[in-house]
Protein backbone atom coordinates (compact mmCIF):
# COMPACT_ATOMS: atom_id res chain seq x y z
CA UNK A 1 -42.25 187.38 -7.85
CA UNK A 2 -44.99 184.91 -6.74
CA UNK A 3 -43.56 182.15 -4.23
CA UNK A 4 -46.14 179.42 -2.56
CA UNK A 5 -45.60 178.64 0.57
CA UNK A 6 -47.16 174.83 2.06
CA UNK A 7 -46.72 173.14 5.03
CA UNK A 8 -47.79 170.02 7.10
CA UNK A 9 -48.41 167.81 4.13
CA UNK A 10 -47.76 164.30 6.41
CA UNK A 11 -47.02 162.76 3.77
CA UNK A 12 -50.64 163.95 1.44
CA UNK A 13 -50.26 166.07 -1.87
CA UNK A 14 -54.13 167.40 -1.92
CA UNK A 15 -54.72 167.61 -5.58
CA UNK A 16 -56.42 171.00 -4.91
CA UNK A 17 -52.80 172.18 -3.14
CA UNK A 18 -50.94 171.61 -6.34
CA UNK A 19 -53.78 173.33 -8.53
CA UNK A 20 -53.78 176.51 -6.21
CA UNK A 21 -49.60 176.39 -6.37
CA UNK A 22 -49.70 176.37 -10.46
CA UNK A 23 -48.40 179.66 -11.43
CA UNK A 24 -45.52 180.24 -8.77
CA UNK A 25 -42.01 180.74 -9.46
CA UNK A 26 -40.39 179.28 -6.21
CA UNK A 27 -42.17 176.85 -3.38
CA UNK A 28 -41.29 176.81 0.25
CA UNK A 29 -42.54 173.70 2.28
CA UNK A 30 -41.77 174.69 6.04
CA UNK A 31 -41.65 171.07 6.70
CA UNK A 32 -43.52 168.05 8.21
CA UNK A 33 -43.42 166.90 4.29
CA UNK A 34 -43.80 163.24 5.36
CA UNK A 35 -43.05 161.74 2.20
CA UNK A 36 -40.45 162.55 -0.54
CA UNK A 37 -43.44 162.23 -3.19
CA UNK A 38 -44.64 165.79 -2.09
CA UNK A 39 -41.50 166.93 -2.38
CA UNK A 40 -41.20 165.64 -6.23
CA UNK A 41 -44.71 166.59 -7.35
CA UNK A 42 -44.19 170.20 -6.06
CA UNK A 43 -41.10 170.51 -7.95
CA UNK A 44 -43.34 169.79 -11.47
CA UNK A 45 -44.62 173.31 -10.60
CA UNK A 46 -41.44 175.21 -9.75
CA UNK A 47 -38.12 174.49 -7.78
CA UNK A 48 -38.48 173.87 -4.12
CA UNK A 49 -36.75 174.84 -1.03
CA UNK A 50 -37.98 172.44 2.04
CA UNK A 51 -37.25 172.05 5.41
CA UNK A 52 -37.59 169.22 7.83
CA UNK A 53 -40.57 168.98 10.65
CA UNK A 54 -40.91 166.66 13.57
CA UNK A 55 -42.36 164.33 11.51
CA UNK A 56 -40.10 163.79 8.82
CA UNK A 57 -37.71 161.06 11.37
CA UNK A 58 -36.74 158.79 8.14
CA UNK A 59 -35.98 158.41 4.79
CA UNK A 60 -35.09 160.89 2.49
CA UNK A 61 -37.18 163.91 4.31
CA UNK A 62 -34.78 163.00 7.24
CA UNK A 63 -31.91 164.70 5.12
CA UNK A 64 -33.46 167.75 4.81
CA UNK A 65 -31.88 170.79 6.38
CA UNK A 66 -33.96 171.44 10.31
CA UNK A 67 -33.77 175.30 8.56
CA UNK A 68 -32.78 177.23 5.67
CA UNK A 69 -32.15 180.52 4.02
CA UNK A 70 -33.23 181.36 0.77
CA UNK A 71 -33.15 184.65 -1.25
CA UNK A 72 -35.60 185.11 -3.69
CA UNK A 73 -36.70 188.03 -5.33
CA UNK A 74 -33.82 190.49 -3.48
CA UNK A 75 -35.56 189.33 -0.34
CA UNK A 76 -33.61 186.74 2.89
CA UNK A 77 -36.20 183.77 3.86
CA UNK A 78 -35.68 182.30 7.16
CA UNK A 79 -37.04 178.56 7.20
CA UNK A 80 -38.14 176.84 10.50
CA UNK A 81 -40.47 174.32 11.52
CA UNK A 82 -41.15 175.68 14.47
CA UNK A 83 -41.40 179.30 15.16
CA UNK A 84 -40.58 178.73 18.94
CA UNK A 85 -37.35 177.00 17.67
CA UNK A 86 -36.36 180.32 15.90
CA UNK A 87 -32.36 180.64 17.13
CA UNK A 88 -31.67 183.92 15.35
CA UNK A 89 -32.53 187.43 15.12
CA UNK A 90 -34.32 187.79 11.85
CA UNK A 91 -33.86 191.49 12.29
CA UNK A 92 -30.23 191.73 12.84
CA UNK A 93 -29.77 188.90 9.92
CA UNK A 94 -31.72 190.84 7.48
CA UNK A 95 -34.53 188.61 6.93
CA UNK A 96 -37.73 189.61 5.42
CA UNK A 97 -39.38 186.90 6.78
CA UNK A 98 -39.52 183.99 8.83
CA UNK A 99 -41.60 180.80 7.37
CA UNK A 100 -42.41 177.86 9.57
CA UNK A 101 -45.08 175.36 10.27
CA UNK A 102 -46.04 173.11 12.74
CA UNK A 103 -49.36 174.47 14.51
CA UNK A 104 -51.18 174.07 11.20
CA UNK A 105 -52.84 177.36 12.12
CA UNK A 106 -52.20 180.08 9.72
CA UNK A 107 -50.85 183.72 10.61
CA UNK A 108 -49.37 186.42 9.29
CA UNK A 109 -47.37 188.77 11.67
CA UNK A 110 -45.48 191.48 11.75
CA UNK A 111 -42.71 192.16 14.47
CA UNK A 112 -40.25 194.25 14.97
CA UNK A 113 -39.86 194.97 10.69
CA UNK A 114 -39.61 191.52 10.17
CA UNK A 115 -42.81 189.41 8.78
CA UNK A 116 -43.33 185.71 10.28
CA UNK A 117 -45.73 183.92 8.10
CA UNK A 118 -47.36 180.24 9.19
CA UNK A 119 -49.23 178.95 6.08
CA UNK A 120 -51.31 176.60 8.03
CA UNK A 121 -51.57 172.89 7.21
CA UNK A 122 -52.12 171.54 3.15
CA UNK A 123 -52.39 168.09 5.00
CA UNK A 124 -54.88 165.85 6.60
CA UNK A 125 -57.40 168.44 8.40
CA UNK A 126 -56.25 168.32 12.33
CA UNK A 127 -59.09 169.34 14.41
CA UNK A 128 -61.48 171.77 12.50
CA UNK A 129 -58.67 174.20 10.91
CA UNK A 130 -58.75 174.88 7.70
CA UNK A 131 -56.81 172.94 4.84
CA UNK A 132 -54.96 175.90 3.81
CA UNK A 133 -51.25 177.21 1.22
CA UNK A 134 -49.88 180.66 1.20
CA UNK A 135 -48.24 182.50 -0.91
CA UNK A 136 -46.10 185.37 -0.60
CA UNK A 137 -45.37 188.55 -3.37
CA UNK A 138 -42.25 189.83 -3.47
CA UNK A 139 -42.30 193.92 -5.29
CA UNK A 140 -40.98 196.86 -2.82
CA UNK A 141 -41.31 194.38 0.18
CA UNK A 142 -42.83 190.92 1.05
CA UNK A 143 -46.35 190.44 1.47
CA UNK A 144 -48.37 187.11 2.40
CA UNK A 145 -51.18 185.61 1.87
CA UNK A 146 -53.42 182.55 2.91
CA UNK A 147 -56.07 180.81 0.89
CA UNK A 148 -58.49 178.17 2.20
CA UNK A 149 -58.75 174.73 -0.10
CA UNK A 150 -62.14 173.11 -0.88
CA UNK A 151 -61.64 169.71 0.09
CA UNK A 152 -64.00 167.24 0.38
């Protein structure tokens, strides 16, 4: 199974974001959407699980759950905005891995048999980071992935 994995938007669906998501069978947006618009275009390339950020204060994105658990492929997905706001054992849960946002400064980690994955930002560029999406396969385990966007 193929998931993508976005974060950070504020409220900007970077054509090139959607075109690097075709092809996945689930989407996780770890939040700071910004606008419900994301929310709907991602869902024209497969269903979506999202989570709220720090930024999403009104409107519909207000609604959304502050974290979430998803299975997908035989595999627990712990959603957070904020990795430092993380207020369960991942291990002792079961989760493969925890996905969350909010630096917009991708990493993959492993700790402790658990994976924690940051997909960076697919928003406006915040300093000089990258405009980045990730995407996670899901065979014997869970493994992640980042990949830069050309944006102009």
């Amino acid at each position: 199974m193929l998931i993508g994995v976005i974060s950070d938007t504020h409220g900007l669906m970077r054509p090139e974001a959607l075109a690097a998501l075709r092809g996945v069978e689930h989407i996780l947006h770890a939040g700071d959407v910004g606008d419900v618009a994301v929310l709907d275009a991602l869902r024209e390339i497969a269903p979506v699980t999202a989570i709220r950020g720090n930024v999403d204060l009104a409107g519909a994105c207000a609604e959304l759950p502050a974290t979430d658990v998803v299975e997908l492929g035989g595999q627990l997905f712990y959603m957070v905005h904020s990795v430092h706001d993380l207020d369960i054992n991942p291990k002792a849960a079961g989760v493969a891995m925890v996905v969350s946002g909010h630096s917009h400064k991708a990493k993959v980690e492993a700790k402790d048999g658990v994976i924690y994955f940051n997909p960076g930002s697919a928003g406006p560029r915040r300093f000089s980071l990258p405009v980045t999406v990730g995407f996670v396969t899901v065979e014997e385990g869970v493994e992640a992935s980042v990949r830069e966007l050309l944006v102009g």
